[in-house]
N, C-alpha and C. Protein backbone atom coordinates (compact mmCIF):
# COMPACT_ATOMS: atom_id res chain seq x y z
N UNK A 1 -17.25 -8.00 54.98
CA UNK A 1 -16.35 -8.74 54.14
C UNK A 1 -15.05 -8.93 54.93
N UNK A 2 -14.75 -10.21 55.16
CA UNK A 2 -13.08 -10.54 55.84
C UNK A 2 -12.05 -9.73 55.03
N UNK A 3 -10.95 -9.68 55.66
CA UNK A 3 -10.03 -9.25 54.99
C UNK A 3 -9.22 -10.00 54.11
N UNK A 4 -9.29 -11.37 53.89
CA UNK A 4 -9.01 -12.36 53.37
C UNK A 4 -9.89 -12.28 51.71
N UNK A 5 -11.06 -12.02 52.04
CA UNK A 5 -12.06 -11.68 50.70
C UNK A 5 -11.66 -10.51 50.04
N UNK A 6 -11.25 -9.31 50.91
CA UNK A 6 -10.95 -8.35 50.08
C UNK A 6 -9.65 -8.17 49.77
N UNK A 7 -8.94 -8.91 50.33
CA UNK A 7 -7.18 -9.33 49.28
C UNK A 7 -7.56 -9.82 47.90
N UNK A 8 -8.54 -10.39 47.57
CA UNK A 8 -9.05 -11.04 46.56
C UNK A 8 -9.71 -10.47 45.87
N UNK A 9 -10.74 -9.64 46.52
CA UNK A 9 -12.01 -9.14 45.50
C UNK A 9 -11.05 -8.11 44.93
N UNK A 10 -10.65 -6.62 45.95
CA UNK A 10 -10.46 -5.83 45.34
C UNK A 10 -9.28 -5.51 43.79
N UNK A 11 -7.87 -6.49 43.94
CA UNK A 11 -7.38 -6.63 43.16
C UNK A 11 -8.08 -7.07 41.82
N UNK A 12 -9.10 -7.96 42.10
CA UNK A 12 -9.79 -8.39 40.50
C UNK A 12 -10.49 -7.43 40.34
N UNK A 13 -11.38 -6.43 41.16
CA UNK A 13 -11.95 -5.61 40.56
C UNK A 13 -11.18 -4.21 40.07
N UNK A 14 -10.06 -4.22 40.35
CA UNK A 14 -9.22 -3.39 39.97
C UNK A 14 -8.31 -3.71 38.20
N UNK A 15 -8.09 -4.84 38.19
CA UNK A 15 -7.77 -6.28 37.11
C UNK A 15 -8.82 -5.65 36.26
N UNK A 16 -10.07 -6.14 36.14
CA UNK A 16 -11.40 -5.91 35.44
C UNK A 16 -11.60 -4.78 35.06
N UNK A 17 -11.46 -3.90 35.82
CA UNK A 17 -11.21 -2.02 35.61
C UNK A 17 -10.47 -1.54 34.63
N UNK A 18 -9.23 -2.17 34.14
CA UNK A 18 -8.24 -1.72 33.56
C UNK A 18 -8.25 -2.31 32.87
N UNK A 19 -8.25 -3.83 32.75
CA UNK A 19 -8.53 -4.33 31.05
C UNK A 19 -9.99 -3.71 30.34
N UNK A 20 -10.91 -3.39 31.14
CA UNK A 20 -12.04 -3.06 30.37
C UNK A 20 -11.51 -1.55 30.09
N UNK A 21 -10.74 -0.72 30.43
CA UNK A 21 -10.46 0.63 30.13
C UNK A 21 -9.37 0.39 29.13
N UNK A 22 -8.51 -0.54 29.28
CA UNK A 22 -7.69 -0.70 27.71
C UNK A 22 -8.50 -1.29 26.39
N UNK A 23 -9.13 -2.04 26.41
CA UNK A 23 -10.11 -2.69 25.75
C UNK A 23 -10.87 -1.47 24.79
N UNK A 24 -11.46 -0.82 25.78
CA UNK A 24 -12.16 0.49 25.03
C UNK A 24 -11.31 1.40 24.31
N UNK A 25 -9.88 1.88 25.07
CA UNK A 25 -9.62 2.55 24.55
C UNK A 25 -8.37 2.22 23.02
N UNK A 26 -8.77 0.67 22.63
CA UNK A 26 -8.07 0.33 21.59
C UNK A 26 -8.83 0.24 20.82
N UNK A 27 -10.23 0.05 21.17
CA UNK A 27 -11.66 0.27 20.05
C UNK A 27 -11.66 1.79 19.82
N UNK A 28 -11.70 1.98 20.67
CA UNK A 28 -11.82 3.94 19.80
C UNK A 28 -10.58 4.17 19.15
N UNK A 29 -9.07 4.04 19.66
CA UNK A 29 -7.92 4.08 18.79
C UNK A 29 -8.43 6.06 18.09
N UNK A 30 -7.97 6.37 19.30
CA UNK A 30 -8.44 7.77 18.79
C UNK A 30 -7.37 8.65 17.46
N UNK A 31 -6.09 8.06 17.38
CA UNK A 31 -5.17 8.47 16.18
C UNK A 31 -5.87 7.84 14.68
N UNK A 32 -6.59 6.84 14.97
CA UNK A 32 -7.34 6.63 13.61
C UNK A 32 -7.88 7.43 12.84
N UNK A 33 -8.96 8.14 14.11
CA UNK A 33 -9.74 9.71 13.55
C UNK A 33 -9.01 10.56 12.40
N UNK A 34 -7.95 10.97 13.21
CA UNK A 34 -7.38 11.84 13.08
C UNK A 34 -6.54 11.62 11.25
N UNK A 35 -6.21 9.40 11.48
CA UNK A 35 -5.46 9.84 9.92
C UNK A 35 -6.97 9.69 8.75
N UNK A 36 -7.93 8.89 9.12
CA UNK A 36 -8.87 9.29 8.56
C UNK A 36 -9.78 10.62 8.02
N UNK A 37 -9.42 11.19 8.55
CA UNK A 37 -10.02 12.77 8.50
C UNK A 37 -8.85 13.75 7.39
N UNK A 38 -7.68 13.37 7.69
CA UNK A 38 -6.86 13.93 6.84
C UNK A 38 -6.91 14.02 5.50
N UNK A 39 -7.06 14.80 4.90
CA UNK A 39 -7.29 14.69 3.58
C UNK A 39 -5.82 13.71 3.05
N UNK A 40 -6.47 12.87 1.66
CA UNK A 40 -5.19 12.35 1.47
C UNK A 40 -3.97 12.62 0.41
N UNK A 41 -3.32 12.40 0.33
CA UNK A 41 -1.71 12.48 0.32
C UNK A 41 -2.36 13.03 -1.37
N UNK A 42 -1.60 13.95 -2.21
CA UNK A 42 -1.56 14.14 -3.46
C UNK A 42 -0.45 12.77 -3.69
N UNK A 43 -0.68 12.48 -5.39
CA UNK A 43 0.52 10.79 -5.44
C UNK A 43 1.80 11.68 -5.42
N UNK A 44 2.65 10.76 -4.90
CA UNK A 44 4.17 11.26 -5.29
C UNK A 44 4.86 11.51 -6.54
N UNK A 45 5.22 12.98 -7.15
CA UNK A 45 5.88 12.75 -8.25
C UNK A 45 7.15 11.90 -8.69
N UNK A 46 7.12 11.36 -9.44
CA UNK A 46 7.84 10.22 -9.98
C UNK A 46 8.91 11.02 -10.67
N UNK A 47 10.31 10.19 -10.90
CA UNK A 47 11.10 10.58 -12.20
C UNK A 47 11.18 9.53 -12.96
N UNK A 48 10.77 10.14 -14.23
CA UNK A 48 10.75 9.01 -15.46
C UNK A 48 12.04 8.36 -15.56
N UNK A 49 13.18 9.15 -15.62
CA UNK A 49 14.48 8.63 -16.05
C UNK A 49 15.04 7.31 -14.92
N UNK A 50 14.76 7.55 -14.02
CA UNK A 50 14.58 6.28 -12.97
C UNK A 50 14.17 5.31 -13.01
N UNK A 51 12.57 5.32 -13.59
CA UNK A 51 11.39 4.47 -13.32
C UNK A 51 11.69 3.79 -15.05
N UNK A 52 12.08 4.29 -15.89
CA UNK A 52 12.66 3.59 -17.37
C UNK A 52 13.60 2.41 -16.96
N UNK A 53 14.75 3.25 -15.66
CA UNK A 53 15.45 1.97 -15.46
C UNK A 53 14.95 1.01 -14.76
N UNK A 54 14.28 1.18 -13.23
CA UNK A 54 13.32 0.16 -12.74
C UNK A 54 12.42 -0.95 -13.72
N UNK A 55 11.49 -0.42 -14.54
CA UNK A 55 11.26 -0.38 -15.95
C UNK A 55 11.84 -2.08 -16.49
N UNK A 56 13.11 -1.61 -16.94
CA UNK A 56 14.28 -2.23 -17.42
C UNK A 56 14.40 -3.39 -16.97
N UNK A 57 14.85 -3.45 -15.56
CA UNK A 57 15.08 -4.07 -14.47
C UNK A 57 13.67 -4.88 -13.94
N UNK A 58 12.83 -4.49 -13.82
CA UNK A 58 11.37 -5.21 -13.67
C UNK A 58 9.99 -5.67 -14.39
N UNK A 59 10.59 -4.86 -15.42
CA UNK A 59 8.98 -4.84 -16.46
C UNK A 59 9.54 -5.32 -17.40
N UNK A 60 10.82 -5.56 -18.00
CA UNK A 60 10.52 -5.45 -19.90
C UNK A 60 10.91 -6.76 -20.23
N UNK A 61 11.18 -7.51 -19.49
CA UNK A 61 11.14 -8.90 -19.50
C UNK A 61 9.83 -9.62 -20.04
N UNK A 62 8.77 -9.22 -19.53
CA UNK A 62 7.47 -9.42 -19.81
C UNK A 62 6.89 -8.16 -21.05
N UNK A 63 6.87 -7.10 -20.61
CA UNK A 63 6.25 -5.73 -21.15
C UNK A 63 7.02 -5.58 -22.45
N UNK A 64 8.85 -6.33 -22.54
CA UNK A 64 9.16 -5.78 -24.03
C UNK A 64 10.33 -4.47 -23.20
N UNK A 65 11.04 -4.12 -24.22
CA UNK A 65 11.45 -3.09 -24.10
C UNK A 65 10.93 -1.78 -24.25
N UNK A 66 11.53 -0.72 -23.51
CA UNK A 66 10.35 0.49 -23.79
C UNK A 66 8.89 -0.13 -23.07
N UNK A 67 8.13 -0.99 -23.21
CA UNK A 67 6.98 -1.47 -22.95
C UNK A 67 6.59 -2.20 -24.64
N UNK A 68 7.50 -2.10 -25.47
CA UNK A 68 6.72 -2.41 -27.21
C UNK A 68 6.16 -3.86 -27.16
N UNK A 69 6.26 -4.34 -26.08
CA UNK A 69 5.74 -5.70 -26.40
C UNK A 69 6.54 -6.99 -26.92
N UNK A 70 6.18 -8.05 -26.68
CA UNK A 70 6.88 -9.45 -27.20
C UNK A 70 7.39 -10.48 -26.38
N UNK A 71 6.62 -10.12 -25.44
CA UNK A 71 7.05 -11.08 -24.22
C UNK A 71 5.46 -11.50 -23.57
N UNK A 72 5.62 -12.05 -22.32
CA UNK A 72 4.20 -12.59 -22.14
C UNK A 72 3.22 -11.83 -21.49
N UNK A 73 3.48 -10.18 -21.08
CA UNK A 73 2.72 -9.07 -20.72
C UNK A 73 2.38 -8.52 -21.74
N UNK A 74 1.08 -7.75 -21.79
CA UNK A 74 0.85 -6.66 -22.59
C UNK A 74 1.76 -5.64 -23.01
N UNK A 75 1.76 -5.24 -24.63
CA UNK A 75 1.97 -4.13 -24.93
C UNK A 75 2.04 -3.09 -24.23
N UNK A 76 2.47 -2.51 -23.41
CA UNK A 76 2.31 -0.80 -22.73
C UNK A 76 2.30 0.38 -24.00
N UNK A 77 3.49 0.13 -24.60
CA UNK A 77 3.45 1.23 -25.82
C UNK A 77 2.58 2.08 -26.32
N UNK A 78 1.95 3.35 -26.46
CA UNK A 78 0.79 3.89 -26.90
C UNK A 78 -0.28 3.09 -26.68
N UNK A 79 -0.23 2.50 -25.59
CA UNK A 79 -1.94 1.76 -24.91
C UNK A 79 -2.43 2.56 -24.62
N UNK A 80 -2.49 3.56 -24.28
CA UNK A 80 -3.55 5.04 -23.07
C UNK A 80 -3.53 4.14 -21.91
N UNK A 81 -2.65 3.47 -21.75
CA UNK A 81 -3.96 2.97 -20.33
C UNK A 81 -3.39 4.18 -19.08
N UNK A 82 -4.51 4.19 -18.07
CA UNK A 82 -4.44 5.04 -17.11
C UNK A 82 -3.32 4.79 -16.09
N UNK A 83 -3.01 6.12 -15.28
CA UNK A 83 -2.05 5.75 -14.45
C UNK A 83 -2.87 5.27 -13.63
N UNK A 84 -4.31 5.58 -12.83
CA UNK A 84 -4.91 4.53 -11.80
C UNK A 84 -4.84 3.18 -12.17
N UNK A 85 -4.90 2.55 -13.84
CA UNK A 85 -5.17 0.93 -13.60
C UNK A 85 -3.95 0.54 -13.76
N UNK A 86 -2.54 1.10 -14.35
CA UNK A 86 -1.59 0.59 -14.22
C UNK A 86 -1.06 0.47 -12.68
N UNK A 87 -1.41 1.71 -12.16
CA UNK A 87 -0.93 1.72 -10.44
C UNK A 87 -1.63 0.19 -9.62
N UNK A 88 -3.17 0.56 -9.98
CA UNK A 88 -3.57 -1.02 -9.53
C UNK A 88 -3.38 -1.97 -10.22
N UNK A 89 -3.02 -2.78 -10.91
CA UNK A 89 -2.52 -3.58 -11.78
C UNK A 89 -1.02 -3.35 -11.00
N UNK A 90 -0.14 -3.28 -10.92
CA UNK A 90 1.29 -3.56 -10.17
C UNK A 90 1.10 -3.84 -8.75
N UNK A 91 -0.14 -2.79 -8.01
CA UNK A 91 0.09 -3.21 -6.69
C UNK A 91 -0.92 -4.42 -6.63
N UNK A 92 -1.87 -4.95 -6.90
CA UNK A 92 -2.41 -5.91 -6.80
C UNK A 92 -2.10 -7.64 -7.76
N UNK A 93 -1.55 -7.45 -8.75
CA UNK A 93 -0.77 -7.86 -9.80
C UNK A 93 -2.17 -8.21 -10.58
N UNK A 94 -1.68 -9.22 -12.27
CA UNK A 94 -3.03 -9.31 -12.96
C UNK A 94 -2.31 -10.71 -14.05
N UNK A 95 -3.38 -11.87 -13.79
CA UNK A 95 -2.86 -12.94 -14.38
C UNK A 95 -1.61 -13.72 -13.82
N UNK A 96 -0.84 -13.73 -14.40
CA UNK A 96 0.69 -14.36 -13.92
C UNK A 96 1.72 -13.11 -13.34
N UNK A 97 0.99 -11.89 -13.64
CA UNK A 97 2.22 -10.74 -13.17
C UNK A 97 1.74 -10.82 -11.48
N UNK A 98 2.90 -10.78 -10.82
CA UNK A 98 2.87 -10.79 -9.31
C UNK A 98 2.26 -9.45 -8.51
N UNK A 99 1.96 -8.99 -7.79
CA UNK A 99 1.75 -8.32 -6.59
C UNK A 99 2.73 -7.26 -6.53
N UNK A 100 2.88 -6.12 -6.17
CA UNK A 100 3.68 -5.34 -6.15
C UNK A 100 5.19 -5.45 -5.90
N UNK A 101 5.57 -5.76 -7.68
CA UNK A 101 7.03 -5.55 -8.21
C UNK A 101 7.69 -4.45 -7.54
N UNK A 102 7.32 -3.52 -7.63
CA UNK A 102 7.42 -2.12 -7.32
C UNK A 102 6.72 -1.92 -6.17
N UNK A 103 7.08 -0.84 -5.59
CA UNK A 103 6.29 -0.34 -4.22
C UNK A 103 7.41 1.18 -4.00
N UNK A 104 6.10 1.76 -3.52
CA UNK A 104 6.55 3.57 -2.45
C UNK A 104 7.41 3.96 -4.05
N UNK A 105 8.73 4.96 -4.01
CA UNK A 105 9.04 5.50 -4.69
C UNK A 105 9.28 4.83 -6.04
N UNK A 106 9.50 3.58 -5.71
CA UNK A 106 10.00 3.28 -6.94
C UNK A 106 8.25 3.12 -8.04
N UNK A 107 7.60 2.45 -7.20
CA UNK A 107 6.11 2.68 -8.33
C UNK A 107 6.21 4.03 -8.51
N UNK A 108 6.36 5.06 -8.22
CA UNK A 108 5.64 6.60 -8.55
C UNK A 108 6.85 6.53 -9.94
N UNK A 109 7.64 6.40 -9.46
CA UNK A 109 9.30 6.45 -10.37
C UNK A 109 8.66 5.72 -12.20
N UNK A 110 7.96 4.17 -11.97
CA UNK A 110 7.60 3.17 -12.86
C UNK A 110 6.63 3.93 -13.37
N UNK A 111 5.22 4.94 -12.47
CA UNK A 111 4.16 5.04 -13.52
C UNK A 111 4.86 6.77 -14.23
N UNK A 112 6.02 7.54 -13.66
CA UNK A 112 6.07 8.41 -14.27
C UNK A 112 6.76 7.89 -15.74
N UNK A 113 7.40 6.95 -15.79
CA UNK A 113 7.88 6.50 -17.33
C UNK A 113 6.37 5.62 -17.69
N UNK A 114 5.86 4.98 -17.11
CA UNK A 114 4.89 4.57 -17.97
C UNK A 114 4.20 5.95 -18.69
N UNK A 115 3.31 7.11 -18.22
CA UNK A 115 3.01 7.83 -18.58
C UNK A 115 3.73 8.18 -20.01
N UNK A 116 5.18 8.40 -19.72
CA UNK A 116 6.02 8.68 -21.26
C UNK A 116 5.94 7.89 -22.13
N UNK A 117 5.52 6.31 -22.35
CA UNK A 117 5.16 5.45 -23.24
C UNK A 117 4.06 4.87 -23.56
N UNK A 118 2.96 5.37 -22.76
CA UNK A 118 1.61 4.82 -22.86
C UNK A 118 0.68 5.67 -23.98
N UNK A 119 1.49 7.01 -23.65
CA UNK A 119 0.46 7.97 -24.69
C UNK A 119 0.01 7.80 -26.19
């Protein structure tokens, strides 16, 4: 091989070497394992007295005050409904209610007062 060929070859095969070794090692993404494996998070406790005002401020426009209803959301008031479908129901939204109003502390904050008015 001239030396002219191997100014050429060896750099691409060196090129080829290293994208195929980054390549792989963004498919394995070995920190994935690791948050996968973790058991997950207990939910964050909420404070009601907060999440009444968030509440206030985001929900009762629709939900009513308290949650009692009279606007174009459901009743919350002594509904039972669960904290899983209210949690999904805010972060995914339902009908005309939007996509997560709330998010991180302030939802934990919203379902610990929902809990106080749903019962």
């Amino acid at each position: 091989m001239s030396r002219r060929t191997r100014l050429i070859v060896v750099p691409a095969i060196l090129l080829a070497g290293v994208t195929a070794s980054v390549y792989a090692l963004a498919e394995l993404h070995p920190a994935q394992d690791e948050a996968a494996s973790a058991p997950s998070a207990a939910p964050v406790a909420g404070d009601a007295a907060r999440g009444e005002t968030l509440f206030a401020e985001n929900c009762a426009s629709c939900h009513g005050e308290g949650g009692a209803g009279g606007g174009v959301g459901p009743t919350l008031a002594g509904s039972g409904v669960a904290r899983e479908d209210a949690q999904a129901t805010i972060e995914n939204g339902s009908g005309i209610m939007p996509a997560d109003l709330v998010s991180g502390q302030d939802l934990s904050d919203v379902l610990a007062y929902l809990k106080t008015i749903t019962r």
